[in-house]
C-alpha atoms as a PDB file:
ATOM      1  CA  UNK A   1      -4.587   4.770 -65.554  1.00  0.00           C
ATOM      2  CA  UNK A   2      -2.457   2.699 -63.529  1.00  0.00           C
ATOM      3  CA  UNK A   3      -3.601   0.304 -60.848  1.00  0.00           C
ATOM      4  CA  UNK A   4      -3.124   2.783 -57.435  1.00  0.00           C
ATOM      5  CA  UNK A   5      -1.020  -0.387 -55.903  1.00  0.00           C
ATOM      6  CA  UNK A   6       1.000   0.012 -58.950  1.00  0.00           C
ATOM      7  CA  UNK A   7       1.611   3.679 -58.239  1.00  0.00           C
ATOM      8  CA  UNK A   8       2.461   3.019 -55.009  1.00  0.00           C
ATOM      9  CA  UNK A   9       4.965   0.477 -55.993  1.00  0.00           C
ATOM     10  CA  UNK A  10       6.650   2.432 -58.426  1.00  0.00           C
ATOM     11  CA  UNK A  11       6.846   5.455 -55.568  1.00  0.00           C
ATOM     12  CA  UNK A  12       8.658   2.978 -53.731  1.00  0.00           C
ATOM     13  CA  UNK A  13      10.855   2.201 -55.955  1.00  0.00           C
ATOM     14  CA  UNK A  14      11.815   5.861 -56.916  1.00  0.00           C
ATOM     15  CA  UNK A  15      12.843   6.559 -53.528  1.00  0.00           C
ATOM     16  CA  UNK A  16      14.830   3.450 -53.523  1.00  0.00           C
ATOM     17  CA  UNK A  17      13.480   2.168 -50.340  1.00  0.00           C
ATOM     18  CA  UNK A  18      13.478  -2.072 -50.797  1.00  0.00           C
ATOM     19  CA  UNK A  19      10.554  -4.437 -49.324  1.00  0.00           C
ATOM     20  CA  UNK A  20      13.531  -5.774 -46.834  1.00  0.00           C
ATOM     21  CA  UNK A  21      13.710  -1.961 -44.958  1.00  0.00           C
ATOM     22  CA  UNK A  22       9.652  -2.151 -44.794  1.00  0.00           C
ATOM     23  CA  UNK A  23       9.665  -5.383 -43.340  1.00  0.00           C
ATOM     24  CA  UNK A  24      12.095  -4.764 -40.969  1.00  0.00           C
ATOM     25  CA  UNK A  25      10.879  -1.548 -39.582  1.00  0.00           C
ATOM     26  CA  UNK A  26       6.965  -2.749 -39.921  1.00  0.00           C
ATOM     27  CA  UNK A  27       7.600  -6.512 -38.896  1.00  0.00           C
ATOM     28  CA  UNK A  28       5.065  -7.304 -42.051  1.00  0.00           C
ATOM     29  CA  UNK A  29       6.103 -10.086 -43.574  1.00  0.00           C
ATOM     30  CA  UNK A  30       7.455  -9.511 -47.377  1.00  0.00           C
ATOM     31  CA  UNK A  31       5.343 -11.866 -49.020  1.00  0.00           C
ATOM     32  CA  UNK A  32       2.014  -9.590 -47.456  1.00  0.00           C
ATOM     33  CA  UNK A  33       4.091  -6.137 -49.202  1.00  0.00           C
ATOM     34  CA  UNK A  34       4.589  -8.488 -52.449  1.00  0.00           C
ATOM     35  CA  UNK A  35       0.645  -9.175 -52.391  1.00  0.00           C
ATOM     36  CA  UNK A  36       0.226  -5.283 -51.839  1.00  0.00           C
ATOM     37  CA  UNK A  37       2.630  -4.408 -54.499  1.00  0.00           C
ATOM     38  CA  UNK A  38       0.934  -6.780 -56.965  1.00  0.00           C
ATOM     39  CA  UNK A  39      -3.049  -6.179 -56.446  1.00  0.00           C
ATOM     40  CA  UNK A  40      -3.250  -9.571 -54.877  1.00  0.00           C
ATOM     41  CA  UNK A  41      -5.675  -8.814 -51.546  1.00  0.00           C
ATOM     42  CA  UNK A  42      -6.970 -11.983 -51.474  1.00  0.00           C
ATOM     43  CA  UNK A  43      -3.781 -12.964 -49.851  1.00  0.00           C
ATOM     44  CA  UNK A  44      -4.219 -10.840 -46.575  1.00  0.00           C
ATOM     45  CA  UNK A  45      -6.827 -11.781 -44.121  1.00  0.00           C
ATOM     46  CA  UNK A  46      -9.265  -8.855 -44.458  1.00  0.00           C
ATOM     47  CA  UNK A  47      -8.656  -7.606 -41.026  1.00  0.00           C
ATOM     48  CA  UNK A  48      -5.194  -7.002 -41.663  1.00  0.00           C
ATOM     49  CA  UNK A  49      -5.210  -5.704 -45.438  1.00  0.00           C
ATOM     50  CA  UNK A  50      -6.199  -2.131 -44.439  1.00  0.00           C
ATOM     51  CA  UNK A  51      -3.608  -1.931 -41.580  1.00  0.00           C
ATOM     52  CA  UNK A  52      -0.570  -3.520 -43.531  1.00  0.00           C
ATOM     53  CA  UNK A  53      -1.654  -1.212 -46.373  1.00  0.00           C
ATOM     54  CA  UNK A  54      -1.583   1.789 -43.979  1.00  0.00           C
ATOM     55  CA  UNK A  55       1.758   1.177 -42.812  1.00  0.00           C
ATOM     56  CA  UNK A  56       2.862   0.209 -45.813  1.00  0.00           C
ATOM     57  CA  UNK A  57       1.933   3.604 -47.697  1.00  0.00           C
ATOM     58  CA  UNK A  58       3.570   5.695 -44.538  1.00  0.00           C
ATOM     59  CA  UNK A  59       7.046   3.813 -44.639  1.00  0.00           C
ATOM     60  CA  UNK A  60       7.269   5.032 -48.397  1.00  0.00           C
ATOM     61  CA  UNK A  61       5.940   8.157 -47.984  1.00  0.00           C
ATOM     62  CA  UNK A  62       2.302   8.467 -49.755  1.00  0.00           C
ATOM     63  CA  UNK A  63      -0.831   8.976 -48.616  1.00  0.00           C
ATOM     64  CA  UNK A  64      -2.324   6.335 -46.437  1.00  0.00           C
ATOM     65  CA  UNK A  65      -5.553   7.610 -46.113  1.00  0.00           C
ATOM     66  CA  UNK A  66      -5.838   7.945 -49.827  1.00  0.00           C
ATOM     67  CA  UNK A  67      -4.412   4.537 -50.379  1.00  0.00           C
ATOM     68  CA  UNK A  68      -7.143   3.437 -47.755  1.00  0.00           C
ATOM     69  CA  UNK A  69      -9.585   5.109 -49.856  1.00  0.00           C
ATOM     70  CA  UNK A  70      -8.570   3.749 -53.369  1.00  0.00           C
ATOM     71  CA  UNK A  71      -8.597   0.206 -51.853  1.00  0.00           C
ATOM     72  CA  UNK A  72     -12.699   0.375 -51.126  1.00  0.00           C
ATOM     73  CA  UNK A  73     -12.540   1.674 -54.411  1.00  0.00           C
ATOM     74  CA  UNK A  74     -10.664  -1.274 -56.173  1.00  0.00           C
ATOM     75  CA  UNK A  75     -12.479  -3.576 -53.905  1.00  0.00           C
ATOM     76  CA  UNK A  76     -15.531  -2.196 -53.758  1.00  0.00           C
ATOM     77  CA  UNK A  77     -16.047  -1.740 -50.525  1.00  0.00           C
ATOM     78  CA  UNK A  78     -16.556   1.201 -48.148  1.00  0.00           C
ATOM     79  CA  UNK A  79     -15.287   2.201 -45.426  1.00  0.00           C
ATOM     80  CA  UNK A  80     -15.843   1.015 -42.092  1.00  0.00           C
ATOM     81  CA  UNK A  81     -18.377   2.903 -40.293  1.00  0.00           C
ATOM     82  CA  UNK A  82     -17.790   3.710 -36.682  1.00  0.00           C
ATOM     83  CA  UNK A  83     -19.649   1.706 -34.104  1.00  0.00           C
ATOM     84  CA  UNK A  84     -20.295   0.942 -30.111  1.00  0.00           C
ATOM     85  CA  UNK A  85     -17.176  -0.968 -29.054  1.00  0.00           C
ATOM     86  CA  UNK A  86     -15.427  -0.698 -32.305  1.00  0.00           C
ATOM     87  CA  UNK A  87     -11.976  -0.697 -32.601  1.00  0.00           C
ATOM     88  CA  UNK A  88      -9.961   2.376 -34.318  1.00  0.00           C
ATOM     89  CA  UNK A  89      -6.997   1.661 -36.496  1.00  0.00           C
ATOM     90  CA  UNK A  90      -4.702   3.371 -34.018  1.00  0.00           C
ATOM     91  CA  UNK A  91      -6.030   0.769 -31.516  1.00  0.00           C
ATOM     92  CA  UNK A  92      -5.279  -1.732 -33.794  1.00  0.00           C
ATOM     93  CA  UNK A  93      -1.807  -0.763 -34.331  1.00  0.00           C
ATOM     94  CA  UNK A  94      -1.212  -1.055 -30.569  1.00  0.00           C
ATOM     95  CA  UNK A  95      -3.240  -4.360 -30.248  1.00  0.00           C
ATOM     96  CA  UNK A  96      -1.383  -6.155 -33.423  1.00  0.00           C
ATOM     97  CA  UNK A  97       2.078  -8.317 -32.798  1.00  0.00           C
ATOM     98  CA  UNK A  98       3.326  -8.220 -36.562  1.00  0.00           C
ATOM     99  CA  UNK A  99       5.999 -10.845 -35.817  1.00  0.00           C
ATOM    100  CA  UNK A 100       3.596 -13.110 -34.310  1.00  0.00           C
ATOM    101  CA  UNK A 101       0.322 -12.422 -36.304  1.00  0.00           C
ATOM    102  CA  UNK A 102      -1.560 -12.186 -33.378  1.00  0.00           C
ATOM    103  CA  UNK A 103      -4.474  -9.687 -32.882  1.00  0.00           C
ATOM    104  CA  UNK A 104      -5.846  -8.804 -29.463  1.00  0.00           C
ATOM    105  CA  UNK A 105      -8.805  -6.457 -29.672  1.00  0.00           C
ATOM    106  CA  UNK A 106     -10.368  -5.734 -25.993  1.00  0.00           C
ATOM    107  CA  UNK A 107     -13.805  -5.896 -26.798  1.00  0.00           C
ATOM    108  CA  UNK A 108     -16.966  -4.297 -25.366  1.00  0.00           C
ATOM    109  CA  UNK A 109     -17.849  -7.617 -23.097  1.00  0.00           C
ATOM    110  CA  UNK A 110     -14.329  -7.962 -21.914  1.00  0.00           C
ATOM    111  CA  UNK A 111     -14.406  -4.483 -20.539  1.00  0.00           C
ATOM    112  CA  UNK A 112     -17.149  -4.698 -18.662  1.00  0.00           C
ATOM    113  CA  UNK A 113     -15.598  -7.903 -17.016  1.00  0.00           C
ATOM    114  CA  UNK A 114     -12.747  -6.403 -16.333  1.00  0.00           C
ATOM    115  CA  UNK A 115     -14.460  -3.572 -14.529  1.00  0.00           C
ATOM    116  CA  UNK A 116     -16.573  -5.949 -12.904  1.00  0.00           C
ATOM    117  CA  UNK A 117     -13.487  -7.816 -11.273  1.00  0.00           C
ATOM    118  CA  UNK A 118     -11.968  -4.414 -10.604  1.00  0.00           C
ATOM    119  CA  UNK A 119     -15.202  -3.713  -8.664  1.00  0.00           C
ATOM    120  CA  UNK A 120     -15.251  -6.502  -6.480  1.00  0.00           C
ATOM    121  CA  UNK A 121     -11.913  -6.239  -5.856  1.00  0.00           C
ATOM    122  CA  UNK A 122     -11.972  -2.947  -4.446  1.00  0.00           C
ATOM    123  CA  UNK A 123     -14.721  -3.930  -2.436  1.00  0.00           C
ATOM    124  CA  UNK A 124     -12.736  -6.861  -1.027  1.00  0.00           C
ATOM    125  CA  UNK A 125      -9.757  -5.037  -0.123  1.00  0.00           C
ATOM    126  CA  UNK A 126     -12.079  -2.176   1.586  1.00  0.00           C
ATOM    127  CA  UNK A 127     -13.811  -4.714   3.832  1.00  0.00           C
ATOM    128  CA  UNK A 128     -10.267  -6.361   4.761  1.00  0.00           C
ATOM    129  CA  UNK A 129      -9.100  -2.753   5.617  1.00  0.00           C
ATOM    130  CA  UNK A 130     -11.777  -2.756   7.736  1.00  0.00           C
ATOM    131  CA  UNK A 131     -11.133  -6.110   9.115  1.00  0.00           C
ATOM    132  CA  UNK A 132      -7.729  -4.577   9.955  1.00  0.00           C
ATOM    133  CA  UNK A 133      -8.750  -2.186  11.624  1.00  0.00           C
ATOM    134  CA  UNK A 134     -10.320  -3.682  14.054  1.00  0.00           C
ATOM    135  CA  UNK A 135      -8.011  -6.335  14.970  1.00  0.00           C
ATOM    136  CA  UNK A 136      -5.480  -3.653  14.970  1.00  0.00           C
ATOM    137  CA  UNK A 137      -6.679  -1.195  17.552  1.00  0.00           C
ATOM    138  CA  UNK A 138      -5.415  -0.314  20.966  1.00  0.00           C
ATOM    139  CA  UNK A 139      -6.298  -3.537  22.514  1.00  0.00           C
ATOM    140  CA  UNK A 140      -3.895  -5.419  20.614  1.00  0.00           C
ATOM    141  CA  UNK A 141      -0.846  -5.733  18.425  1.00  0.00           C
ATOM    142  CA  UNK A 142       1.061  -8.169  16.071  1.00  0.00           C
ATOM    143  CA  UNK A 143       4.053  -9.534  16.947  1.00  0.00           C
ATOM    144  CA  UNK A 144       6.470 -11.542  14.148  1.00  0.00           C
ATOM    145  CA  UNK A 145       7.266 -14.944  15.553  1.00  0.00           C
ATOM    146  CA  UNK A 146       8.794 -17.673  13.329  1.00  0.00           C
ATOM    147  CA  UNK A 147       5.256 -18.840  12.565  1.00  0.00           C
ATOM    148  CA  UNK A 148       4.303 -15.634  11.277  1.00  0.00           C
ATOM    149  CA  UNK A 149       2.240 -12.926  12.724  1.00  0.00           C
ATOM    150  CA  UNK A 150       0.192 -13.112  15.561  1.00  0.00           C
ATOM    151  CA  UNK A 151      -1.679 -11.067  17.328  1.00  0.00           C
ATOM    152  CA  UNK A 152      -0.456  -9.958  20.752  1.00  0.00           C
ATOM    153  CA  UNK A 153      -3.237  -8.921  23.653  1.00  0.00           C
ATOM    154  CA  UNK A 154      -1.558  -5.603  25.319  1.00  0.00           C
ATOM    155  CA  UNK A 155      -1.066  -5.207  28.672  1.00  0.00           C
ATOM    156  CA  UNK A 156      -4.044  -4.020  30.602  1.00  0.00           C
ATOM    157  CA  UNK A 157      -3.744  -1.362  33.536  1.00  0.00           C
ATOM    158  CA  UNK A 158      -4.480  -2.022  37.071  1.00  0.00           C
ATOM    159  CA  UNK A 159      -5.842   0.123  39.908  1.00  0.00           C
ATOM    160  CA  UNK A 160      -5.059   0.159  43.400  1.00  0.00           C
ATOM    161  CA  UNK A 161      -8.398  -2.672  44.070  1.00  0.00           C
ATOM    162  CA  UNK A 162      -6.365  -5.198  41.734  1.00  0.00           C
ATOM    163  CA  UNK A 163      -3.336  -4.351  44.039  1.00  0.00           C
ATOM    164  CA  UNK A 164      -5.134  -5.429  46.928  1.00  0.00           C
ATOM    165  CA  UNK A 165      -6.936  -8.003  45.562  1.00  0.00           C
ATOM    166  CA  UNK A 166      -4.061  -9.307  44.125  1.00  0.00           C
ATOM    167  CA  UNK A 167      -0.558  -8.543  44.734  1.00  0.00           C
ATOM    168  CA  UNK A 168       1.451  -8.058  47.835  1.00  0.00           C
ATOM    169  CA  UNK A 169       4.138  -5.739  48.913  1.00  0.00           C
ATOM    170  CA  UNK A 170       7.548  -6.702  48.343  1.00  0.00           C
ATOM    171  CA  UNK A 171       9.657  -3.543  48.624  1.00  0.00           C
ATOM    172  CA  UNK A 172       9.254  -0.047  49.550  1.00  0.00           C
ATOM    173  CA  UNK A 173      12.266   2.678  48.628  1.00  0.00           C
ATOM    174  CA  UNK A 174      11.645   6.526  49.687  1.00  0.00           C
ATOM    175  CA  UNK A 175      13.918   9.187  47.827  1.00  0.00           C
ATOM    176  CA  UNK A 176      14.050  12.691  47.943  1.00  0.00           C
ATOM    177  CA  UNK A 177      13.948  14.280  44.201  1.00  0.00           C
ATOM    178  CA  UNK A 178      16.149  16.703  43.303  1.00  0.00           C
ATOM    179  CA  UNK A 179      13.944  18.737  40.995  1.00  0.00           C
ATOM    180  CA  UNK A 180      10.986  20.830  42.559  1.00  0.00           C
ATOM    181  CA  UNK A 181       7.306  21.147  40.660  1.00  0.00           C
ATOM    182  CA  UNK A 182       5.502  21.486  38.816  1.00  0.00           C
ATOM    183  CA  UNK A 183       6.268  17.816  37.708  1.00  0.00           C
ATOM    184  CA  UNK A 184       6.652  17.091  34.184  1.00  0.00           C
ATOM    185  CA  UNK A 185       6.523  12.768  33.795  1.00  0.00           C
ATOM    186  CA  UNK A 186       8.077  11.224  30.383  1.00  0.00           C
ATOM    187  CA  UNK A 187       7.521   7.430  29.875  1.00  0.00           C
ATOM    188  CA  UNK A 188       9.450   5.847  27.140  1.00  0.00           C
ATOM    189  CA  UNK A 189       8.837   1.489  26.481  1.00  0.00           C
ATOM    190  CA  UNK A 190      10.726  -0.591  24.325  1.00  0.00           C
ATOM    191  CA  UNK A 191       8.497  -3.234  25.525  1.00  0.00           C
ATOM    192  CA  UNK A 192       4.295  -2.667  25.985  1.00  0.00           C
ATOM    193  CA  UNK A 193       3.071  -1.785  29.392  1.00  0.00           C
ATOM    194  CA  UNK A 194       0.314   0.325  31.413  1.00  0.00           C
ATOM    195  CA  UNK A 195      -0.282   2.814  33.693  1.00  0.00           C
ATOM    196  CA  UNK A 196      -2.864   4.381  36.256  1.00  0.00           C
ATOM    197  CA  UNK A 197      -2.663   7.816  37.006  1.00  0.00           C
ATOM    198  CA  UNK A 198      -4.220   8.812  40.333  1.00  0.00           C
ATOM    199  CA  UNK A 199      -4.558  12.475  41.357  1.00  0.00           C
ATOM    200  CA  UNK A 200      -6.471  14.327  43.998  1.00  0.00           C
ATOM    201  CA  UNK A 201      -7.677  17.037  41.261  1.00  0.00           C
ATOM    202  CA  UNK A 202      -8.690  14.500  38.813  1.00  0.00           C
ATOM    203  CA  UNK A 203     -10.373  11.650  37.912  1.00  0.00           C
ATOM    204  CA  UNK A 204      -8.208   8.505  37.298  1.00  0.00           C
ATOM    205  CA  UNK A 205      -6.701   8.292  34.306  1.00  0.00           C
ATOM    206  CA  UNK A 206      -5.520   4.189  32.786  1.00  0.00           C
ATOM    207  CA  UNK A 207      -3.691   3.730  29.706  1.00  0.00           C
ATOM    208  CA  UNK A 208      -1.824   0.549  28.163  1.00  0.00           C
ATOM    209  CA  UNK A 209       0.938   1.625  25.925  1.00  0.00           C
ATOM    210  CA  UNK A 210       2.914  -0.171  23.051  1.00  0.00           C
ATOM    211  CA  UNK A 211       5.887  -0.914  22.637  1.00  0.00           C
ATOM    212  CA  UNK A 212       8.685   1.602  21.128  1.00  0.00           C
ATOM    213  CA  UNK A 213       6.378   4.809  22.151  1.00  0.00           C
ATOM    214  CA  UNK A 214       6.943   7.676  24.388  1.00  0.00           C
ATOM    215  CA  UNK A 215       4.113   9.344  26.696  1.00  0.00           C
ATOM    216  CA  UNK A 216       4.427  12.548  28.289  1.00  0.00           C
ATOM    217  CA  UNK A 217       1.925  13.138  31.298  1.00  0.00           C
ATOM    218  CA  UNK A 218       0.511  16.455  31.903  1.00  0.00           C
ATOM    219  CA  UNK A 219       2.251  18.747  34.589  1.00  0.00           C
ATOM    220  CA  UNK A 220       1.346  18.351  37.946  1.00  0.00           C
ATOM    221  CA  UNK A 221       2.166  20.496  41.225  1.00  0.00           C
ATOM    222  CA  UNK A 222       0.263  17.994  43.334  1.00  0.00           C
ATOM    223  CA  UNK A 223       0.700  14.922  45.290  1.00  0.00           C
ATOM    224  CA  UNK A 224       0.508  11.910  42.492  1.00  0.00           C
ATOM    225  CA  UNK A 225       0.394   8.508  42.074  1.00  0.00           C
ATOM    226  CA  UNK A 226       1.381   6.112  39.286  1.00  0.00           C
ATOM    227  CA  UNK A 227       0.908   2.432  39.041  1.00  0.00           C
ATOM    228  CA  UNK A 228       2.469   0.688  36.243  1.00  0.00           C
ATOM    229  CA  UNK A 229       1.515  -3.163  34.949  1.00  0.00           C
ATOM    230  CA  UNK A 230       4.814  -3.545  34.919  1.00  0.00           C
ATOM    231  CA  UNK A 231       8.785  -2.018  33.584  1.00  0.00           C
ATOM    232  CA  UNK A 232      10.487  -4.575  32.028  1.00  0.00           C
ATOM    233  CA  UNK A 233      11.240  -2.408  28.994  1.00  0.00           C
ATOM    234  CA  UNK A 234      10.200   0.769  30.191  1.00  0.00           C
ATOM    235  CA  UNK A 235      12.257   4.019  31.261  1.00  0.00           C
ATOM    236  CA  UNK A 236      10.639   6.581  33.748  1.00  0.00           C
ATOM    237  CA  UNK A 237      11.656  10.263  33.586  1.00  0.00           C
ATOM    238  CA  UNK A 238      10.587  13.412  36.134  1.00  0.00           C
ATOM    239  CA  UNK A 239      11.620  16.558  34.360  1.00  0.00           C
ATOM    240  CA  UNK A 240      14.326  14.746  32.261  1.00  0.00           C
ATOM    241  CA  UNK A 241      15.747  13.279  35.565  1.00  0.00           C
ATOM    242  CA  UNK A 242      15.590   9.130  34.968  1.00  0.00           C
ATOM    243  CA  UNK A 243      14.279   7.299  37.840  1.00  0.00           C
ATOM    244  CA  UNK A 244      16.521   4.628  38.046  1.00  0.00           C
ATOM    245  CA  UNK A 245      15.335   1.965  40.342  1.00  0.00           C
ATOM    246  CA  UNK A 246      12.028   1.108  38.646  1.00  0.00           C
ATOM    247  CA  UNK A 247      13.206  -0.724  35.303  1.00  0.00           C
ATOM    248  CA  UNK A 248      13.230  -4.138  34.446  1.00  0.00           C
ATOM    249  CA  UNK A 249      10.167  -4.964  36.781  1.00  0.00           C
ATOM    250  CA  UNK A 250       8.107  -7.624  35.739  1.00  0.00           C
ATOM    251  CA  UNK A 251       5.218  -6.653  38.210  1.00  0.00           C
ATOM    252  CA  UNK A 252       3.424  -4.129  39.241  1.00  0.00           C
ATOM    253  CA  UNK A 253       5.612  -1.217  40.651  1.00  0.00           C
ATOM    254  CA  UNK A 254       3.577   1.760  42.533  1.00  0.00           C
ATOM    255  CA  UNK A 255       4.826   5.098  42.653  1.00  0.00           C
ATOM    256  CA  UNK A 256       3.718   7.813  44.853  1.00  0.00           C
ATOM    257  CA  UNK A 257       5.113  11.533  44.328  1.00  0.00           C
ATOM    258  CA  UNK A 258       5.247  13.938  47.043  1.00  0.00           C
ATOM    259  CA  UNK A 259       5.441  17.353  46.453  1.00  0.00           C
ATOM    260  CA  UNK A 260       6.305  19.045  49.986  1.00  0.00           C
ATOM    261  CA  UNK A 261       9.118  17.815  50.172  1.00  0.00           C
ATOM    262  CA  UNK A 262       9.564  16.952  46.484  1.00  0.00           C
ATOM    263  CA  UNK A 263      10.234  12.989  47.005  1.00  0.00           C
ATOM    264  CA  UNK A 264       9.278   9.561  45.757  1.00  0.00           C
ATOM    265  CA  UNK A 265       7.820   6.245  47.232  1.00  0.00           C
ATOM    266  CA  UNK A 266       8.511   2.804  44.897  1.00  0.00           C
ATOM    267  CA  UNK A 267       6.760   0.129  45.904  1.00  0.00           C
ATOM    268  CA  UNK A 268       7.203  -2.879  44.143  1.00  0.00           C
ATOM    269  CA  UNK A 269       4.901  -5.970  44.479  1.00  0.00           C
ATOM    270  CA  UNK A 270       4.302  -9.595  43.499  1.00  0.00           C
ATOM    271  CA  UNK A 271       0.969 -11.907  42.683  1.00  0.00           C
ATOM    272  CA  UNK A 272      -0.243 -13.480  45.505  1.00  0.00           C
ATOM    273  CA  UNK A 273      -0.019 -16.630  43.044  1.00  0.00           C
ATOM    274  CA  UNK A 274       4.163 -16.622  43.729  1.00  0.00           C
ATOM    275  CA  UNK A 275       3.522 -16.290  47.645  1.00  0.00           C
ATOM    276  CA  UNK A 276       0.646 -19.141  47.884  1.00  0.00           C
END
């Protein structure tokens, strides 16, 4: 009976498919499919033999699993049994460069490595969310300068104590509004600011605000009073009507909303600092 590496070859040959198309499609080099062809194993490093031979036997057609099993036969060998960690042949075929003759099996150790960096990776990244977080929250904000980003302290509210303590009165304007209540107050910044807002009915309410937001204050049917940080930045609305002579303030600005008869007080002040 013919050698089964003979039969193979002579398969080969019968389908007229040439050692050059192999090659090419498999990347083995010819001399391995000559060594094949001729019986001559010794040629192949053993951890290659049984995939060349694999691939080998599919580009022609046979049976590689029988091929697989006449080689253990011929050699003498058996077949690999299947272990922790081992590798499959499938695995090999996506771990094997033919063109470079390199083999890269991921073994058992590796893995755990690499899910031990994975691991404290994650756990890094959580704890600089965290970090984040808190440098992030509604106390400050970061700003892009040309050294980078830095964080920016936002603007803190005052109440009418820091206004006395303080500031001084600068200006005074009274207006009648032209829209009756209930009130219905939109604030819109391009640049950060803050507000108090003082009403007989409720406790007073401070907020700082960031820049590029809009803040609509509930409805109110009572006399009201706003103090704002400042307005660079900032536009003021009463039901949709813009109050025009509080923007581009760089002080405090207080304003005090009558309802009977609808109208509004601006009072604009300066530090003390300016007037000393």
């Amino acid at each position: 009976m013919a050698q089964f590496y003979k039969e193979l070859k002579d398969l080969r040959q019968s389908r007229e498919i040439s050692l050059e198309e192999i090659s090419e499609r498999t990347k083995i080099n010819i001399s391995y499919l000559n060594a094949i062809e001729s019986g001559n194993f010794g040629e192949i490093e053993t951890p290659y033999l049984r995939l060349f031979l694999r691939a080998y036997a599919e580009e022609i057609g046979g049976d590689s699993q029988r091929s697989l099993e006449q080689l253990d036969s011929f050699l003498g060998t058996s077949s690999p049994s299947v272990i922790a960690n081992s590798v499959t042949e499938d695995e090999m075929d996506n771990d094997f460069d033919f063109e470079s003759n390199q083999w890269s099996v991921l073994s058992g150790k590796k893995l755990r490595q690499d899910y031990l960096i994975g691991g404290v990776l994650s756990l890094i990244l959580l704890f600089a969310i965290a970090i984040f977080q808190k440098i992030f929250n509604e106390d400050s904000q970061a700003i892009i300068t040309k050294e980078g980003p830095q964080i920016q302290n936002m603007i803190q509210p005052i109440l009418r104590d820091d206004l006395q303590k303080d500031y001084i009165l600068d200006q005074t304007i009274d207006e009648l509004l032209q829209v009756k209540p209930p009130f219905f107050l939109k604030i819109k910044t391009l640049e950060q600011t803050a507000y108090t807002f003082i009403t007989d009915t409720l406790s007073p309410v401070s907020k700082s605000i960031k820049s590029n937001q809009e803040v609509d204050l509930d409805a109110f049917i009572n006399n009201t009073e706003l103090i704002f940080t400042k307005t660079r930045g900032v536009s003021i609305f009463i039901n949709a009507k813009k109050i025009e002579k509080v923007a581009e303030y760089d002080y405090p600005i207080r304003l005090v909303i009558n309802t009977k008869p609808p109208s509004i007080k601006i009072q604009r002040f300066k530090p003390l600092s300016l007037i000393r």
